[in-house]
Protein backbone atom coordinates (compact mmCIF):
# COMPACT_ATOMS: atom_id res chain seq x y z
CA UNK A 1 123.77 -102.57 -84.11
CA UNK A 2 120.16 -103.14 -83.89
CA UNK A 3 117.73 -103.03 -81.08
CA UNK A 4 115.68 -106.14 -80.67
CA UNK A 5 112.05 -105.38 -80.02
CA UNK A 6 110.48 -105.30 -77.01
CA UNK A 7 107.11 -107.21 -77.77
CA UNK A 8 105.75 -109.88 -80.24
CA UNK A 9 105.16 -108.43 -83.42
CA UNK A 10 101.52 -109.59 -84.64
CA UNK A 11 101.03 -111.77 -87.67
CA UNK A 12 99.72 -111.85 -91.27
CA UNK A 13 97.52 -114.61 -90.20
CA UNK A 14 96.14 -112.61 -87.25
CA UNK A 15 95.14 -109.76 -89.48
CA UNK A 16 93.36 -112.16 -91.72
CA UNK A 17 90.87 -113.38 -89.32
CA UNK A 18 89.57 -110.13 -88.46
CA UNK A 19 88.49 -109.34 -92.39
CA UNK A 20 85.57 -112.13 -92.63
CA UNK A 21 84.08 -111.22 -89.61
CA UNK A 22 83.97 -107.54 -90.30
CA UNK A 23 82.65 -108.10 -93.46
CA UNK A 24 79.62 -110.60 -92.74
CA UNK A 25 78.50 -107.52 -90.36
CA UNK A 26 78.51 -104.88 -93.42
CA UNK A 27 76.51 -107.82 -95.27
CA UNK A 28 73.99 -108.16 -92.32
CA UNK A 29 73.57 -104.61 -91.99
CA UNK A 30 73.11 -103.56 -95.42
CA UNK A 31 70.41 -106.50 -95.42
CA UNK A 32 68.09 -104.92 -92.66
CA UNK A 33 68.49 -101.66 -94.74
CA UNK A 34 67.54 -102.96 -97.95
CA UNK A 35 64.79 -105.26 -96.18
CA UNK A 36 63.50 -101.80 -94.36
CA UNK A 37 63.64 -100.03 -97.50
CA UNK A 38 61.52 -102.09 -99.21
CA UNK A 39 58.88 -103.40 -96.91
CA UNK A 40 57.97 -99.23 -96.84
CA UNK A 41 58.19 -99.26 -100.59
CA UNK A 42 55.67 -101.46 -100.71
CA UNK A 43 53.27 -99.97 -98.03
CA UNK A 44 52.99 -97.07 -99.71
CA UNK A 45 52.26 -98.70 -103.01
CA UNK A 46 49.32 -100.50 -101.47
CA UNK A 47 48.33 -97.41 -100.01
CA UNK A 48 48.30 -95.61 -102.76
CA UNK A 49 46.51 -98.45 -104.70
CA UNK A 50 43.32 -98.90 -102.26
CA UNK A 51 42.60 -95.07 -101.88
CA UNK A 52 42.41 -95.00 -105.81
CA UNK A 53 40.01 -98.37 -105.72
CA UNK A 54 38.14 -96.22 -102.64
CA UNK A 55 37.73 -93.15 -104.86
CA UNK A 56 36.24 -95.08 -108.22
CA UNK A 57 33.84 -97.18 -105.79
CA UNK A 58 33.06 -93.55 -104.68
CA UNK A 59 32.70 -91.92 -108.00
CA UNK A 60 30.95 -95.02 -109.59
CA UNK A 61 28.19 -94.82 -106.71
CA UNK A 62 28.48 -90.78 -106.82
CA UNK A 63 29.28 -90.75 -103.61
CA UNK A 64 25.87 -91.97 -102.19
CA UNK A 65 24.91 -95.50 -100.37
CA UNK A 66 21.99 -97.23 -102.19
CA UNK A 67 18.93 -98.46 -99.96
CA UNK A 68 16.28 -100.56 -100.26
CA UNK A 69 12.80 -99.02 -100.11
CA UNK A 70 11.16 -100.33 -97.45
CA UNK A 71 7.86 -101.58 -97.86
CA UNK A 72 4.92 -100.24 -98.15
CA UNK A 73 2.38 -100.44 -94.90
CA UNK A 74 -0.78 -102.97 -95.20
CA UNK A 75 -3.10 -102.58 -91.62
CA UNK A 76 -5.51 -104.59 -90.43
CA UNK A 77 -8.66 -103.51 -89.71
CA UNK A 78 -12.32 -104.56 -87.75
CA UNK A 79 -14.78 -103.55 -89.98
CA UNK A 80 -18.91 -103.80 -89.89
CA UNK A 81 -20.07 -105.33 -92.84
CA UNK A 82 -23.30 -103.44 -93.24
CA UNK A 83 -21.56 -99.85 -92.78
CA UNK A 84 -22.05 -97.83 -95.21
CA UNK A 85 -25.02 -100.11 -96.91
CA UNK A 86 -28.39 -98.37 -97.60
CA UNK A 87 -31.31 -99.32 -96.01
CA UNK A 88 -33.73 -102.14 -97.41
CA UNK A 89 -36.54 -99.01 -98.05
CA UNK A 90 -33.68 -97.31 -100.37
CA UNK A 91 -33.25 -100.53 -102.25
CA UNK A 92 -35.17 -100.98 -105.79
CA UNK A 93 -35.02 -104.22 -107.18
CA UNK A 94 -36.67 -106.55 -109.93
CA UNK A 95 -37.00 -109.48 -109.71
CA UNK A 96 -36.55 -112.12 -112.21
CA UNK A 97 -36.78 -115.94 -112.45
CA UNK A 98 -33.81 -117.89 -114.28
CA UNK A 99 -35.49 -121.25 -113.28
CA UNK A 100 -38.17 -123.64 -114.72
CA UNK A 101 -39.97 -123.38 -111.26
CA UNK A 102 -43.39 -121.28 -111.79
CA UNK A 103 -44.00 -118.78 -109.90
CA UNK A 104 -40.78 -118.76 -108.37
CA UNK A 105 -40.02 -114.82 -109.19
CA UNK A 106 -43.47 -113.32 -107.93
CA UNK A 107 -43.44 -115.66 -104.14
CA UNK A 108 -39.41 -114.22 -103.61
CA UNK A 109 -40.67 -110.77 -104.33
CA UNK A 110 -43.46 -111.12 -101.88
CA UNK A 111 -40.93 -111.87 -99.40
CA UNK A 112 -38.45 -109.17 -100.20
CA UNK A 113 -41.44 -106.65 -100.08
CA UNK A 114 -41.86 -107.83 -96.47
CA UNK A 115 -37.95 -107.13 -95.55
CA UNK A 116 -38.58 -103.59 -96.78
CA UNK A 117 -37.52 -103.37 -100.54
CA UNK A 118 -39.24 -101.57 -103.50
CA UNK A 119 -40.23 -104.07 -106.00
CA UNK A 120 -39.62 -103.21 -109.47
CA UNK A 121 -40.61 -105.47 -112.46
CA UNK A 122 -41.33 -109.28 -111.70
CA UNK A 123 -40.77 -111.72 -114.36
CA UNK A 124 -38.79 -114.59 -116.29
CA UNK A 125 -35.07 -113.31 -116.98
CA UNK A 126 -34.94 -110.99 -119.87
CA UNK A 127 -31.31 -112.17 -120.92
CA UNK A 128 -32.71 -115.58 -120.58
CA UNK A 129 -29.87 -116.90 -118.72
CA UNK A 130 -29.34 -120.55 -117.05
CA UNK A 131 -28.25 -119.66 -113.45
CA UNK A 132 -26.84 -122.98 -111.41
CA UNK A 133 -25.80 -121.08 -108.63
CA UNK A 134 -28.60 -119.10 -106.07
CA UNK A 135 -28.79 -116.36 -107.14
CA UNK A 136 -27.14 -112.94 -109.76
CA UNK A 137 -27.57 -109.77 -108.76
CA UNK A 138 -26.77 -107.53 -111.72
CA UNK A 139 -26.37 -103.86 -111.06
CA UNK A 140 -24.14 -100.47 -111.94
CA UNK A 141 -21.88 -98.39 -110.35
CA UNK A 142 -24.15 -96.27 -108.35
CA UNK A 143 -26.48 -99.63 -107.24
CA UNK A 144 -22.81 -101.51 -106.10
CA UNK A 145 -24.18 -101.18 -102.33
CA UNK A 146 -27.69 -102.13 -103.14
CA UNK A 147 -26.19 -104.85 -104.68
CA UNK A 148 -24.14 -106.12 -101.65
CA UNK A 149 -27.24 -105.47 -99.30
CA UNK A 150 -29.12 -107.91 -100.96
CA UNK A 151 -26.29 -110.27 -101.22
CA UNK A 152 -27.41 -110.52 -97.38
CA UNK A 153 -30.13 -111.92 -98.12
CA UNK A 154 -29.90 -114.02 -100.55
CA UNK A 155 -26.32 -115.67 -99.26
CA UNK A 156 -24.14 -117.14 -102.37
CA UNK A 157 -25.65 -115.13 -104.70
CA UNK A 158 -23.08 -113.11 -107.61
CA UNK A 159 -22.79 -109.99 -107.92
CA UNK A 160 -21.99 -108.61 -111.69
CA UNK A 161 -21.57 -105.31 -112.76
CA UNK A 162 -24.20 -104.63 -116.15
CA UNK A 163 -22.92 -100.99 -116.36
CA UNK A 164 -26.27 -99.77 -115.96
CA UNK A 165 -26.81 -96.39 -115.18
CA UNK A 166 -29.26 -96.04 -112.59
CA UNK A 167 -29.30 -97.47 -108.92
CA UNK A 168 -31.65 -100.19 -109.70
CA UNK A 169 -30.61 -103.63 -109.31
CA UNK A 170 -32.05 -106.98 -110.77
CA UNK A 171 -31.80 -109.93 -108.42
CA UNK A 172 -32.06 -113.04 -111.02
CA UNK A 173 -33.12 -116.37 -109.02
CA UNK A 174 -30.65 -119.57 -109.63
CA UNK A 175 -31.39 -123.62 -109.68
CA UNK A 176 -29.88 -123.40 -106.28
CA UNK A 177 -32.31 -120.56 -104.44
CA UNK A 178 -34.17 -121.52 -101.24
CA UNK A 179 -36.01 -118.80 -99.73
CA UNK A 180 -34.79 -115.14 -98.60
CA UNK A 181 -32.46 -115.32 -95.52
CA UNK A 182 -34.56 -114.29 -92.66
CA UNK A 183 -33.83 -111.10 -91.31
CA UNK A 184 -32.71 -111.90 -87.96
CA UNK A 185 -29.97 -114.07 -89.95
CA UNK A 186 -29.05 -110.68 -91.89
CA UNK A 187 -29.00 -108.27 -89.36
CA UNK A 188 -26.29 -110.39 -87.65
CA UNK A 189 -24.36 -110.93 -90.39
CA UNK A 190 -24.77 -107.21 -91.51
CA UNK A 191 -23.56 -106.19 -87.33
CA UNK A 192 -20.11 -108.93 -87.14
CA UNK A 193 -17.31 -107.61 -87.49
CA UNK A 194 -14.70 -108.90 -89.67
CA UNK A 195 -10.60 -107.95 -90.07
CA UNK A 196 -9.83 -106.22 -93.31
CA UNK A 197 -6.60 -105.06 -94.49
CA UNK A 198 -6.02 -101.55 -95.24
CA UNK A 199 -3.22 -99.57 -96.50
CA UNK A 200 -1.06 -99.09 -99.77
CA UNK A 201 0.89 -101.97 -98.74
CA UNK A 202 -2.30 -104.51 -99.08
CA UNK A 203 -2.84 -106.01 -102.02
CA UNK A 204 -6.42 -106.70 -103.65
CA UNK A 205 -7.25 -110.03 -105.00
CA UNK A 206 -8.41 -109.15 -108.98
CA UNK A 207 -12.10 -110.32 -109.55
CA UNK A 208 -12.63 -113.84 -110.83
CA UNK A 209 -14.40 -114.00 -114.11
CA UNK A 210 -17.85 -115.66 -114.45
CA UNK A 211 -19.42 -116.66 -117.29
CA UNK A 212 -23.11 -118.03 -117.96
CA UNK A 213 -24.50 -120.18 -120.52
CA UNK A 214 -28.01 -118.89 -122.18
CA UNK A 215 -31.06 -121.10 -122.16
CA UNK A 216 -34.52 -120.86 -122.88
CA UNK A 217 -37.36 -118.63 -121.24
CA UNK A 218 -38.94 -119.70 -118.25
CA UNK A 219 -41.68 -119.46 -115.87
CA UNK A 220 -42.01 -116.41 -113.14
């Protein structure tokens, strides 16, 4: 005889609603791990990937940050015109006449004897030059500064460098001469100061080139 059970017994269909749900767990579980896995997969592959770009940068460069030079220093300075200019009594200079006007050559000499120079030869210009302009002072290297005294006074004149080799200089009158600046007028000009720059930084203007035409002889 049997024994009827105490308690309802639980069904196939019961059992078969547990299984789906148990599963989509595993499926969302082993999703975070494979998710996990790989985001640090690829961390370290980027990782590894910019220290190697890092290291040829480095090697390319040899390890060293390039810089600009920085410039060079230019300084501006007050300056006296006449420093460093000889005196009028150290100053020998002939004097020539590039004109037509006679007697032109011998009157200017007069007056530059009076403002202290040593008068050389006085005559028509031996390269027989035509001269528009005031005035050319030709000289060498060691008559430069006797050349840029009397530049003083005889304002617009050129100065041009014969390569002579004495301190003499030849001051050649123009179409465009006057008189000598009077010496009041120089020894102001020779006392103002005036801003120059200074410095390996500055940079110096290259000489413009002049060029005469020659003409025909004429009258001291």
């Amino acid at each position: 005889m049997s024994v009827p059970s105490t308690g309802p017994r639980p069904s196939n269909r019961h059992r078969r609603r547990q299984s789906p749900v148990v599963g989509v767990i595993l499926v969302i579980v082993g999703m975070v791990v494979l998710f996990g896995a790989g985001y640090g997969l690829s961390r370290i592959i980027q990782g590894s990937s910019g220290g190697g770009e890092s290291a040829s940068s480095s090697s390319a460069t040899g390890g060293e940050t390039s810089t600009a030079p920085e410039p060079e220093p230019c300084v501006t300075v007050t300056v006296t015109p006449g420093a460093g200019l000889p005196s009028a009594a150290q100053v020998t200079t002939n004097v020539y006449n590039a004109t037509d006007r006679a007697g032109l050559a011998a009157g200017t000499a007069e007056q530059l004897q009076v403002r202290g120079f040593v008068i050389g030869k006085i005559d028509n210009d031996p390269l027989s030059k035509t001269i528009t302009g005031v005035a050319e002072i030709r000289h060498g290297p060691s008559g430069e500064s006797a050349a840029r005294l009397m530049a003083f006074y005889l304002p617009g004149a050129e100065l041009v460098d014969d390569g002579r080799k004495d301190a003499t200089i030849d001051t050649v009158l123009g179409a465009a001469f006057t008189e000598v600046a009077a010496q009041s007028e120089v020894d102001a000009a020779l006392a103002a100061p005036s801003p120059s720059p200074s410095g390996p930084g500055c940079k110096t203007p290259a000489p413009a080139a002049t060029t005469q035409e020659s003409a025909s002889p004429s009258a001291s």
